[in-house]
Protein backbone atom coordinates (compact mmCIF):
# COMPACT_ATOMS: atom_id res chain seq x y z
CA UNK A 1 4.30 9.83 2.48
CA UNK A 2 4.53 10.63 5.86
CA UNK A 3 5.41 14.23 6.58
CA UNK A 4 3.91 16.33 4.36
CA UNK A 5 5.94 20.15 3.41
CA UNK A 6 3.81 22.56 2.73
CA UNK A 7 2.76 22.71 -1.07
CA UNK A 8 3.80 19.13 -1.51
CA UNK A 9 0.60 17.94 -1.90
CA UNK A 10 -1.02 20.76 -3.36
CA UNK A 11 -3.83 19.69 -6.15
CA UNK A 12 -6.07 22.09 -8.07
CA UNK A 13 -7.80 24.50 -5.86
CA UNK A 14 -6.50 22.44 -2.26
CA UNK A 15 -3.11 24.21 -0.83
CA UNK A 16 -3.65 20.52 1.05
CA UNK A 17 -5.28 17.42 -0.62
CA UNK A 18 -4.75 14.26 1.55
CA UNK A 19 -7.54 11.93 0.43
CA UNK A 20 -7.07 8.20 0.65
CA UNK A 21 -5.90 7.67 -3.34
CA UNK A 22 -2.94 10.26 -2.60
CA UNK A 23 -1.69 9.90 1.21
CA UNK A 24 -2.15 6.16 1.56
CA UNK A 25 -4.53 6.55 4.34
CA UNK A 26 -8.05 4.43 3.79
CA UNK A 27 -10.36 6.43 5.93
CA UNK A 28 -9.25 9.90 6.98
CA UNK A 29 -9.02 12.90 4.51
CA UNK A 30 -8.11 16.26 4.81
CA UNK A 31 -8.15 19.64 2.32
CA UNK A 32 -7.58 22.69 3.26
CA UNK A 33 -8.78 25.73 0.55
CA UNK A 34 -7.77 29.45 0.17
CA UNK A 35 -11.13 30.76 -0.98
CA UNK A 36 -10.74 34.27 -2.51
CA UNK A 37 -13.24 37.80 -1.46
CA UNK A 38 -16.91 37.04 -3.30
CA UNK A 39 -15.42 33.64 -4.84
CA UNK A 40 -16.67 30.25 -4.20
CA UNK A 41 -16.10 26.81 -4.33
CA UNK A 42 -18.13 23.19 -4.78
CA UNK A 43 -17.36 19.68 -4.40
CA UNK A 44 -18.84 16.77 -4.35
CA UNK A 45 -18.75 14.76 -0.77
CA UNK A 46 -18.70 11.61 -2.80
CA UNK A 47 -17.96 8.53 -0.29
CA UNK A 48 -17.07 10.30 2.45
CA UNK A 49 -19.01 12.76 5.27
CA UNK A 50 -17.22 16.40 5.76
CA UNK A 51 -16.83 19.04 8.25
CA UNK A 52 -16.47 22.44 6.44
CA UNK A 53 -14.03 23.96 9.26
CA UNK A 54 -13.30 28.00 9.05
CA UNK A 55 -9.52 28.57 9.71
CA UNK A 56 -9.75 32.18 9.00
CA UNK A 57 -12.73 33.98 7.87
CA UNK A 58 -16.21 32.96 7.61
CA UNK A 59 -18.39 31.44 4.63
CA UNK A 60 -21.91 30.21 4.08
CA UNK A 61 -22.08 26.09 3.12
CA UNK A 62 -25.18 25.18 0.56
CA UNK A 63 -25.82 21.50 1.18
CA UNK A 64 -28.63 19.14 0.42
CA UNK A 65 -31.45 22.88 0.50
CA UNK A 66 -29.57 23.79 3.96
CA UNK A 67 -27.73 27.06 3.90
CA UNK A 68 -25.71 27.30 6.79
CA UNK A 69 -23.55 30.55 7.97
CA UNK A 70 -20.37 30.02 9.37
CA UNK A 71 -19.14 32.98 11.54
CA UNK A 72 -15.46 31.81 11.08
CA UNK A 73 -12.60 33.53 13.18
CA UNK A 74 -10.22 35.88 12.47
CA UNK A 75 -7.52 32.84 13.17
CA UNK A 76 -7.07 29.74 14.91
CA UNK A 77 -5.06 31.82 17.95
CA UNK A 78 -8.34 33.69 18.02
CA UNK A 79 -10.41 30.90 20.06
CA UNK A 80 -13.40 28.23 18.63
CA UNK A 81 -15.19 28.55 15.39
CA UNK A 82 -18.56 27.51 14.12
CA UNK A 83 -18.35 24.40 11.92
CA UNK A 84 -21.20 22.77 9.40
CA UNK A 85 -21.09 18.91 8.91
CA UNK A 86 -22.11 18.02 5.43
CA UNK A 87 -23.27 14.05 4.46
CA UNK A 88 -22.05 11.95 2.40
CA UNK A 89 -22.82 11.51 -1.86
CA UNK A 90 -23.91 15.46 -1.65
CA UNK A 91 -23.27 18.40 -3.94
CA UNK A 92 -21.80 21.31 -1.80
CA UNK A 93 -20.74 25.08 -2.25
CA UNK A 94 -18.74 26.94 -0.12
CA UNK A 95 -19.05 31.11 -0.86
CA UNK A 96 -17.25 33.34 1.34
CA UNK A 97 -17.69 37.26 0.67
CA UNK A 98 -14.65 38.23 2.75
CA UNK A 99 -12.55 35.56 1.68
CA UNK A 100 -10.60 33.34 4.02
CA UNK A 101 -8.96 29.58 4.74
CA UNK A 102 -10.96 26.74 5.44
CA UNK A 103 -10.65 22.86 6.15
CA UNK A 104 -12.30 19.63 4.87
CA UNK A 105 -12.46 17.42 7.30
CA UNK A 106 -13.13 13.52 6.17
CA UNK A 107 -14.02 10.28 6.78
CA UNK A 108 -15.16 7.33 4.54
CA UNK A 109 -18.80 6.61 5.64
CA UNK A 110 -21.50 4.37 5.53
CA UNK A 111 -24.13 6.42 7.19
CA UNK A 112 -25.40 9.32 5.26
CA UNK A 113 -26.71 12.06 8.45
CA UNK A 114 -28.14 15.07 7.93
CA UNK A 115 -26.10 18.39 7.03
CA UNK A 116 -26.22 20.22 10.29
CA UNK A 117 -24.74 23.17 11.95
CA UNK A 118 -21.96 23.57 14.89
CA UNK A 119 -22.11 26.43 17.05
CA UNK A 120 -19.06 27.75 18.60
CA UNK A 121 -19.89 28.19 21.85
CA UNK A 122 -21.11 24.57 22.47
CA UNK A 123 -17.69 23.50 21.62
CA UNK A 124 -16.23 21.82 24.40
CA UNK A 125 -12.44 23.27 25.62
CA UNK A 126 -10.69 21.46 28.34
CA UNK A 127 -7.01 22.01 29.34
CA UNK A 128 -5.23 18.71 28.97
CA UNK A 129 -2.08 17.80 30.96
CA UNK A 130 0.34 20.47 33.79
CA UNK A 131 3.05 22.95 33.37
CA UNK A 132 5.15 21.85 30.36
CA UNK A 133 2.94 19.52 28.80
CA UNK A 134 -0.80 21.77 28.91
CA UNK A 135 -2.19 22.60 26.22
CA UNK A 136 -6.07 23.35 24.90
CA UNK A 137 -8.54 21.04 23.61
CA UNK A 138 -11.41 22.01 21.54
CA UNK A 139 -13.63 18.91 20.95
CA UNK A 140 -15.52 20.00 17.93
CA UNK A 141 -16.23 17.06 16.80
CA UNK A 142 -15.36 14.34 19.24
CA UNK A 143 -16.53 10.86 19.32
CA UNK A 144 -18.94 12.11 22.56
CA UNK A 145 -19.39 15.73 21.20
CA UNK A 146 -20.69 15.72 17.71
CA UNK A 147 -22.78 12.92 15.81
CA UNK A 148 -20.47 11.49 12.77
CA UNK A 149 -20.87 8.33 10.91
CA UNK A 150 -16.69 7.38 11.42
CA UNK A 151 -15.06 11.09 11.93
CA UNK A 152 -13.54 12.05 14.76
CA UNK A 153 -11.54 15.62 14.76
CA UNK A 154 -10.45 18.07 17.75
CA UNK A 155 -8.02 21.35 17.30
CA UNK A 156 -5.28 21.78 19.47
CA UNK A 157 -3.38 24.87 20.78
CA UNK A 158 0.28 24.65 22.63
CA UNK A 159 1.65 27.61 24.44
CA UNK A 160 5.35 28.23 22.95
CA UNK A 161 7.88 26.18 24.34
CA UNK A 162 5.37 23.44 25.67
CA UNK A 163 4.37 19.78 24.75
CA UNK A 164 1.49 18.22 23.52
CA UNK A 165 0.18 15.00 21.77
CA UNK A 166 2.27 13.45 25.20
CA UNK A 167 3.30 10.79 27.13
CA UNK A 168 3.41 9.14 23.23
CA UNK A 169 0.15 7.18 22.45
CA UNK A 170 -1.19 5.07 19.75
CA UNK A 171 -4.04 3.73 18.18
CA UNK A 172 -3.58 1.00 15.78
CA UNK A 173 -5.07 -1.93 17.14
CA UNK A 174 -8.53 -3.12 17.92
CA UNK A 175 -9.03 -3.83 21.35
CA UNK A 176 -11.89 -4.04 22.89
CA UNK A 177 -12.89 -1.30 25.50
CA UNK A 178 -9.15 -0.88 25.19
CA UNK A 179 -8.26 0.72 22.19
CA UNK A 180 -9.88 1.48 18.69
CA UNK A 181 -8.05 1.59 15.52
CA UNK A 182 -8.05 5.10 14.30
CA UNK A 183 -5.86 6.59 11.18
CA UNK A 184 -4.98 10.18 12.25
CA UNK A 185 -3.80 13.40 10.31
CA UNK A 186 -1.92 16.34 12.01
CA UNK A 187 -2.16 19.84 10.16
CA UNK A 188 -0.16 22.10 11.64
CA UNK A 189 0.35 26.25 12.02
CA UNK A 190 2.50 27.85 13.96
CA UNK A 191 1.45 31.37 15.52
CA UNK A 192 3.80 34.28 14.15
CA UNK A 193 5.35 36.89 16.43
CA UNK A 194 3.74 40.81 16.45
CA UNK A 195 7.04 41.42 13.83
CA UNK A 196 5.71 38.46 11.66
CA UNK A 197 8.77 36.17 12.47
CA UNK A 198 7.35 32.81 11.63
CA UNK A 199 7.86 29.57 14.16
CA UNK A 200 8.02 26.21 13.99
CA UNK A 201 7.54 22.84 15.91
CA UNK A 202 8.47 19.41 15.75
CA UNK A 203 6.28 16.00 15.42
CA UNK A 204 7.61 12.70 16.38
CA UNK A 205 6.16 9.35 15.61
CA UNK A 206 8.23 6.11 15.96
CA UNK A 207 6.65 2.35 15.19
CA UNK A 208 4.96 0.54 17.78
CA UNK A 209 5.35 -2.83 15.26
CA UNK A 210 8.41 -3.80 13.34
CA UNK A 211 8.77 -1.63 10.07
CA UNK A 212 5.86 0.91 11.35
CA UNK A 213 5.83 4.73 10.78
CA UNK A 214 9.15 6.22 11.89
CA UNK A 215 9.48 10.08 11.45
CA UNK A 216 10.86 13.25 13.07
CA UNK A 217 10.03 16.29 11.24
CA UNK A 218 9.84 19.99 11.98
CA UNK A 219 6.90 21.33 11.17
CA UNK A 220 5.62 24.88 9.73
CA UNK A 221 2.43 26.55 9.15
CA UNK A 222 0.63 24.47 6.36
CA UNK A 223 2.46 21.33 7.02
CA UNK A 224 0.83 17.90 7.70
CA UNK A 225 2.04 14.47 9.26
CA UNK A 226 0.68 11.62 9.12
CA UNK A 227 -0.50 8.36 11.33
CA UNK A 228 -1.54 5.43 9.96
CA UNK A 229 0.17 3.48 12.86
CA UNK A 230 3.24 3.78 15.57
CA UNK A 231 3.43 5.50 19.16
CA UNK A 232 2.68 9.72 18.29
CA UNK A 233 4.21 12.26 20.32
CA UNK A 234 5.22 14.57 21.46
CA UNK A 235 4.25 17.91 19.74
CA UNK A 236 6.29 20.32 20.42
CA UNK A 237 6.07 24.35 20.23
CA UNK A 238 9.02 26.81 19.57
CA UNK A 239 9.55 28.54 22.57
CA UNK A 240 7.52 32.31 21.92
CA UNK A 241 5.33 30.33 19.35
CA UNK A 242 1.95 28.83 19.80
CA UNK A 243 1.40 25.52 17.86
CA UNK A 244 -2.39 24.87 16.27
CA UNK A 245 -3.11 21.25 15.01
CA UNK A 246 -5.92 19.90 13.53
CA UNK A 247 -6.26 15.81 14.44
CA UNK A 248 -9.13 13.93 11.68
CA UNK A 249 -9.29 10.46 12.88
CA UNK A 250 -11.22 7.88 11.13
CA UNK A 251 -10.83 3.75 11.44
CA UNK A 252 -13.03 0.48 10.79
CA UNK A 253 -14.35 -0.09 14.18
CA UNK A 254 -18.27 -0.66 14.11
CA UNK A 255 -18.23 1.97 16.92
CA UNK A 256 -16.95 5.60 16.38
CA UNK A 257 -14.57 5.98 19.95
CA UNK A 258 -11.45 7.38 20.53
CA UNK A 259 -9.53 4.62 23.07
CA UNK A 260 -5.60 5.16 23.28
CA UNK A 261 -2.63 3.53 24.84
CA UNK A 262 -0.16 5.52 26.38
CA UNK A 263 3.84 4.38 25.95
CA UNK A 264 4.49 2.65 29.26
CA UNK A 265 7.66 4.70 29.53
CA UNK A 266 6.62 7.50 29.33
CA UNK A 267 3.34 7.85 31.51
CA UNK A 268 4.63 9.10 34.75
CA UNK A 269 2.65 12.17 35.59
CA UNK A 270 1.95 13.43 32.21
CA UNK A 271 -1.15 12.64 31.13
């Protein structure tokens, strides 16, 4: 399982369950969880640490005698959100009064850190790369922005018709001060126009190994690929259609970094 439709992997209360025993991955885990006006919903953290991650809406996170409100957004067009970080082998409930989407971010762990809160404006946005290949960055939760045991997660935005995820880079090797070895998920949405036409992208990954990950796949609102190994990118936006993707990263290393190598044929001014 590599690209993931939307509703393919669908599991109880999850609209998006990609934990280790289903996708194949051994570190990284994603769910994402319509929560309904006044409802709520608990979990256990069980092996892994968890960002709690308000796509739309807002909702208040009970974990380990912390109660933390989330804010939320209206969407993930709408700019940053607050975020709450719960630990590892932890009961938590998620209650939202208004109702709203929300993601799981996870990671396997060995460290079990504090639950903690994530304010919005000390997320860290940075435009990444020129003319057809910008985009936004917001580093959440990146290996020098936010203390995790092994996660690593950042949201992206592409402007309609642009690029991102490019010149094609991997991660799948250990190399010191090089690059780390870092499993990766992509969940996707795809902003819809003022008369609610809905867009689309497309996500290309291609082996950097013989018999590695080799997929092409257009991409809607809801849908995931992912990277275990293999060269990713580009991401690319419908022209008139922003592109949002969550990346959760997770890998072996004994240190939590994010070190990538760029294709060497496609580097030329692009980065």
């Amino acid at each position: 399982m590599t690209y993931v439709p939307k509703g393919s992997a669908a599991e109880g209360p999850y609209a998006l369950e990609l934990d280790p025993k289903r996708s194949g991955l051994v570190y990284s885990a994603l769910r994402v969880i319509d929560i309904e006006p006044g409802a709520t919903h608990s979990f256990a953290t069980g092996e892994s640490e968890w960002i709690v991650l308000p796509l739309t809406g807002g909702c208040t996170v009970h974990a380990e005698g912390e109660i933390i409100e989330l804010l939320g957004r209206e969407s993930v067009f709408s700019g940053v959100s607050d975020f709450a970080y719960v630990p590892r082998d932890a009961h938590i409930q998620i209650a939202s009064g208004a109702g709203g989407r929300f993601a799981l971010a996870g990671a396997k762990c060995e460290r079990r850190l504090p639950a903690r809160y994530g304010s919005a404006p000390e997320v860290s946005v940075e435009s990444r790369g020129s003319g057809t290949c910008s985009r936004e960055v917001r580093n959440f939760a990146s290996a020098d922005a936010f203390e995790c045991d092994r996660l690593i997660a950042v949201e992206v935005i592409t402007p309609g018709g642009n690029w991102s995820s490019y010149p094609p880079h991997k991660h799948d090797e250990h190399r010191p001060g090089v690059e780390a070895e870092l499993e990766e998920i992509y969940y996707f949405e795809i902003e819809a126009t003022g008369e609610g036409r809905e867009g689309f992208g497309y996500q290309r990954v291609f082996p950097s190994r013989p018999g590695g990950t080799d997929v092409l796949a257009e991409v809607r609102t809801g849908d995931a690929v992912l990277v275990p190994d293999g060269w990713h990118g580009p991401s690319i936006a419908q022209p008139g259609h922003s592109m949002y993707y969550l990346n959760v990263m997770a890998g072996p290393g004994e240190e939590r970094e994010w070190r990538i190598c760029f294709h060497p044929d496609h580097t030329e001014g692009y980065r």
